[in-house]
C-alpha atoms as a PDB file:
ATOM      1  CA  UNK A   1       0.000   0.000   0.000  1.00  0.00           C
ATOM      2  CA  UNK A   2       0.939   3.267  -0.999  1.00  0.00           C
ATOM      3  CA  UNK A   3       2.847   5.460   2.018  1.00  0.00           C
ATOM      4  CA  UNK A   4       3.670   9.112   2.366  1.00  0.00           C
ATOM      5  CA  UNK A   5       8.076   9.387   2.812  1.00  0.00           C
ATOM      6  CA  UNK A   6       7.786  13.714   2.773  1.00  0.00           C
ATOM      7  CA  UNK A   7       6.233  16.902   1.524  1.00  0.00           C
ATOM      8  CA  UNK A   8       8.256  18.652  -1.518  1.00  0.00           C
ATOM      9  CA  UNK A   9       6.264  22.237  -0.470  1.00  0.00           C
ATOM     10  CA  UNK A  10       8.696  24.951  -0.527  1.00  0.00           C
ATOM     11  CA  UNK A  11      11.193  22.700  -1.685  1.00  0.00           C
ATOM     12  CA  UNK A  12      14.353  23.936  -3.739  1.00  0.00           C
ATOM     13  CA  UNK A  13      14.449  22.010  -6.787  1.00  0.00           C
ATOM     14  CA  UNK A  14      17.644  20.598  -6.696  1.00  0.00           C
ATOM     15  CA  UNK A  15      16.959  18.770  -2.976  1.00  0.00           C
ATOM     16  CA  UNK A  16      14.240  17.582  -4.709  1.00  0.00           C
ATOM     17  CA  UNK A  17      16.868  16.426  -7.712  1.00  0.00           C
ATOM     18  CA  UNK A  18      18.615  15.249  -4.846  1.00  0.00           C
ATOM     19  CA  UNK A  19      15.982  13.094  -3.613  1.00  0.00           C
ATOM     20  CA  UNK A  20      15.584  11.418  -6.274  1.00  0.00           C
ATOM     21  CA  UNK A  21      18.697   9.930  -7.292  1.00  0.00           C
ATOM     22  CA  UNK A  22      19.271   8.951  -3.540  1.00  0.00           C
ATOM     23  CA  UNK A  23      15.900   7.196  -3.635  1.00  0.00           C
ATOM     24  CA  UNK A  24      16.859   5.729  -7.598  1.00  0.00           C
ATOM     25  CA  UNK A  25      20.427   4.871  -6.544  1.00  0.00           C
ATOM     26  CA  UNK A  26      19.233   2.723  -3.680  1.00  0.00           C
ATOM     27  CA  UNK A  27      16.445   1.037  -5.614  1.00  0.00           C
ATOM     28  CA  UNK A  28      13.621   2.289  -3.292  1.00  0.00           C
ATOM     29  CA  UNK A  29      10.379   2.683  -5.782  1.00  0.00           C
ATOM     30  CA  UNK A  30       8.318   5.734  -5.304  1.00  0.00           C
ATOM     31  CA  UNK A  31       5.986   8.459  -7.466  1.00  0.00           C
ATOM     32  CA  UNK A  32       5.742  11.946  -6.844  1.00  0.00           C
ATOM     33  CA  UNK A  33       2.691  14.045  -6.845  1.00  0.00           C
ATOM     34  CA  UNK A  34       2.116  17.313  -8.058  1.00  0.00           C
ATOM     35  CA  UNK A  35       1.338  20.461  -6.527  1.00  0.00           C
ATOM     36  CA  UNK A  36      -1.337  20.608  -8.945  1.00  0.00           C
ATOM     37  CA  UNK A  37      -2.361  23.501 -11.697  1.00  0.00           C
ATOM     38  CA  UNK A  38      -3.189  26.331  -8.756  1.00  0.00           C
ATOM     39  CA  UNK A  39      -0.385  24.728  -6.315  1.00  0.00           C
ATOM     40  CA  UNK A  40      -2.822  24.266  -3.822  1.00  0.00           C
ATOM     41  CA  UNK A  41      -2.350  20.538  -2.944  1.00  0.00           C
ATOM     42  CA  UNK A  42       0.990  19.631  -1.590  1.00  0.00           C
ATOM     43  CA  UNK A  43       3.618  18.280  -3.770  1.00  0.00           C
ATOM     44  CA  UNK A  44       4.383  14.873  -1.957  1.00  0.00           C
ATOM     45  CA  UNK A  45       7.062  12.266  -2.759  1.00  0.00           C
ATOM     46  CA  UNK A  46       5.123   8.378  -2.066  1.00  0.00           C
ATOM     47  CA  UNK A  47       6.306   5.039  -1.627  1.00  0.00           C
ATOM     48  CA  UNK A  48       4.937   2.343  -3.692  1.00  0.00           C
ATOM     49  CA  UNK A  49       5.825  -0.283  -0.624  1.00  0.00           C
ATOM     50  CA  UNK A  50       5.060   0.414   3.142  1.00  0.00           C
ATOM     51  CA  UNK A  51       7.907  -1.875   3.828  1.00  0.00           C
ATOM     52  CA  UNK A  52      10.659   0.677   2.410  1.00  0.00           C
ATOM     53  CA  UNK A  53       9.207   3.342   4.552  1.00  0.00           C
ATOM     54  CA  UNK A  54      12.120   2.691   7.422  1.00  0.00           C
ATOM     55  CA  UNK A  55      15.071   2.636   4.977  1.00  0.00           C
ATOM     56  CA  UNK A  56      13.828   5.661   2.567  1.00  0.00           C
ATOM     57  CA  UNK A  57      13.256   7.454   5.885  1.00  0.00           C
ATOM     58  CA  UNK A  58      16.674   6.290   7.528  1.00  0.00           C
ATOM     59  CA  UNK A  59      18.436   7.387   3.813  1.00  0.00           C
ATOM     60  CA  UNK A  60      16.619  11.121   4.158  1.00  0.00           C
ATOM     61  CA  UNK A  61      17.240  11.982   7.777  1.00  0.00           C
ATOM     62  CA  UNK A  62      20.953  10.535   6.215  1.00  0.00           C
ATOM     63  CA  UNK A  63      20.938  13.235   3.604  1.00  0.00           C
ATOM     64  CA  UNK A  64      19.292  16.044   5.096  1.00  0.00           C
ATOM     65  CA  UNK A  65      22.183  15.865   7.484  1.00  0.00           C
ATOM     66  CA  UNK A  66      24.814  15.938   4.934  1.00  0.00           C
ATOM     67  CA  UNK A  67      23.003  18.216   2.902  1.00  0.00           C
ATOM     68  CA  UNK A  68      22.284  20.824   5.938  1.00  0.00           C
ATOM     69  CA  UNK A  69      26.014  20.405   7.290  1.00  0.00           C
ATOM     70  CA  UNK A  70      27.297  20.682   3.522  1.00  0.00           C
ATOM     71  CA  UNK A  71      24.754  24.219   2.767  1.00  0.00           C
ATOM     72  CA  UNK A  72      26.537  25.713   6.071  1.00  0.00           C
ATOM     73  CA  UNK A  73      29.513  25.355   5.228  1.00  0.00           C
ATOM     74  CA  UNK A  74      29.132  26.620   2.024  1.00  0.00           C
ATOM     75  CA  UNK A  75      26.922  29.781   3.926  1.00  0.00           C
ATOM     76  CA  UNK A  76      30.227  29.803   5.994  1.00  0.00           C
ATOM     77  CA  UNK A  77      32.844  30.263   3.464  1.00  0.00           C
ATOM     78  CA  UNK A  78      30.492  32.892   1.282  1.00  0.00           C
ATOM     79  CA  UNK A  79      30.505  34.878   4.572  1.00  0.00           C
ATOM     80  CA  UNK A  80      34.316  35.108   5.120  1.00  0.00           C
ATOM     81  CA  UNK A  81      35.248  35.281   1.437  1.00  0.00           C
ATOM     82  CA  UNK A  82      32.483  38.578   1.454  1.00  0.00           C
ATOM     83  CA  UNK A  83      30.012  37.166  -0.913  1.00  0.00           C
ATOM     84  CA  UNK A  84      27.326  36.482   1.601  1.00  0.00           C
ATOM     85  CA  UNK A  85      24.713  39.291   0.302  1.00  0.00           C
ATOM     86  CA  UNK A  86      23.446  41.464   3.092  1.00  0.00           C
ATOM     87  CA  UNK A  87      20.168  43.503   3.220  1.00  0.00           C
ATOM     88  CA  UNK A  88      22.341  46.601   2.338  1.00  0.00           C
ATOM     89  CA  UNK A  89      23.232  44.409  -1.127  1.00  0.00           C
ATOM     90  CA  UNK A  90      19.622  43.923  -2.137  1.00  0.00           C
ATOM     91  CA  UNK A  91      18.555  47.528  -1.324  1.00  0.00           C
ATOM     92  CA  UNK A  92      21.369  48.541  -3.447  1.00  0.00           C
ATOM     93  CA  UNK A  93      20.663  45.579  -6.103  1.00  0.00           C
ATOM     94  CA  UNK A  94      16.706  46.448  -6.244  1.00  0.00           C
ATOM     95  CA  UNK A  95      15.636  50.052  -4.324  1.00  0.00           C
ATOM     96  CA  UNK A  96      12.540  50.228  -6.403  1.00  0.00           C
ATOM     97  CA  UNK A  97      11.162  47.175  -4.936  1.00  0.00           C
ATOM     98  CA  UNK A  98      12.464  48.442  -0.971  1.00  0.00           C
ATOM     99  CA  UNK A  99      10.666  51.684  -1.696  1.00  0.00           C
ATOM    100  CA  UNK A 100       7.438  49.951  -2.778  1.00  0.00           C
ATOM    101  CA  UNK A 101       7.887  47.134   0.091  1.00  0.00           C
ATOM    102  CA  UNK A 102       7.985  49.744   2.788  1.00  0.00           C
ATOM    103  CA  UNK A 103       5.422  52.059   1.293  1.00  0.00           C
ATOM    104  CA  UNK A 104       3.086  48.688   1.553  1.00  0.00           C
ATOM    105  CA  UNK A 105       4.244  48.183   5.086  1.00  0.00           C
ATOM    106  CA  UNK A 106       3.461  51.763   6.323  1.00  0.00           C
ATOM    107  CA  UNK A 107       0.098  51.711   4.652  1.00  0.00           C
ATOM    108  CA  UNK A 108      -0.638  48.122   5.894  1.00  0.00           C
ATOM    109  CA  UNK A 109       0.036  49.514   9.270  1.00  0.00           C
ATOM    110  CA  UNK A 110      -1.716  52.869   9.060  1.00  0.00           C
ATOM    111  CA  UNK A 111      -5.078  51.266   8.166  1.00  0.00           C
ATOM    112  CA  UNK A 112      -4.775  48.660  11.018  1.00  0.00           C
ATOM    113  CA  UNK A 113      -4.287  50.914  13.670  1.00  0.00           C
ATOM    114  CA  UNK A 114      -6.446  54.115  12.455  1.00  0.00           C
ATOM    115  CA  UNK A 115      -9.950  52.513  13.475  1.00  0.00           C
ATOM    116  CA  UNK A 116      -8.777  51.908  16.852  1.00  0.00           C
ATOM    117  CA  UNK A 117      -7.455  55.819  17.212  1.00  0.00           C
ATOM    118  CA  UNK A 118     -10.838  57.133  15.579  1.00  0.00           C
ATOM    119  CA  UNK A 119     -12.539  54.714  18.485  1.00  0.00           C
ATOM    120  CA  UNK A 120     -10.911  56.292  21.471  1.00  0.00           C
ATOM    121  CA  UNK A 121     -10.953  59.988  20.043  1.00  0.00           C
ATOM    122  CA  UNK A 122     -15.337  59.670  20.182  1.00  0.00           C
END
């Protein structure tokens, strides 16, 4: 019977890549399912065989290990080399967007709290 190994949502794509040549390379047989056309279901990788649910699961906690100890290291060495980009970097790289973000925020906020002003000033 058919048994749910993990959720792809939010996913990068090449984890997902990742997945599944670990999963091919160790002969474990599973299907993938969409997110669908709106992405409202969640994309969800599936084993064909409850019986391969312990090793699939024992080769991903495996490989999210490596693969977290492997993206810190690389966060690590983008940091001291000065390639890390900062939030100074992407208002620099796109202060159109920062501008517009911020104007959102302010009015976001402004029309939250106004009602509640206008209550205590009656």
């Amino acid at each position: 019977m058919p048994v749910k190994l993990t959720s792809l949502r939010d996913m990068p794509d090449d984890e997902i890549e990742e997945i599944h040549e670990l999963l091919t390379k160790h002969r474990v047989e599973y299907y993938e399912t969409p997110a669908g056309n709106w992405g409202i279901s969640a994309p969800t990788i599936w084993l064909h065989e409850s019986d391969d649910l312990d090793i699939a699961k024992g080769l991903l906690a495996r490989y999210q290990d490596e693969r977290g100890q492997r993206m810190q290291s690389e966060h690590e060495r983008m940091r001291q080399q000065g390639q890390q980009r900062t939030l100074i970097d992407q208002v620099r790289e796109y202060p159109l967007r920062v501008v517009a973000l911020l104007a959102l925020a302010a009015a976001v906020a402004y029309f939250s709290v106004v009602p509640f002003i206008e209550l205590g000033s009656n």
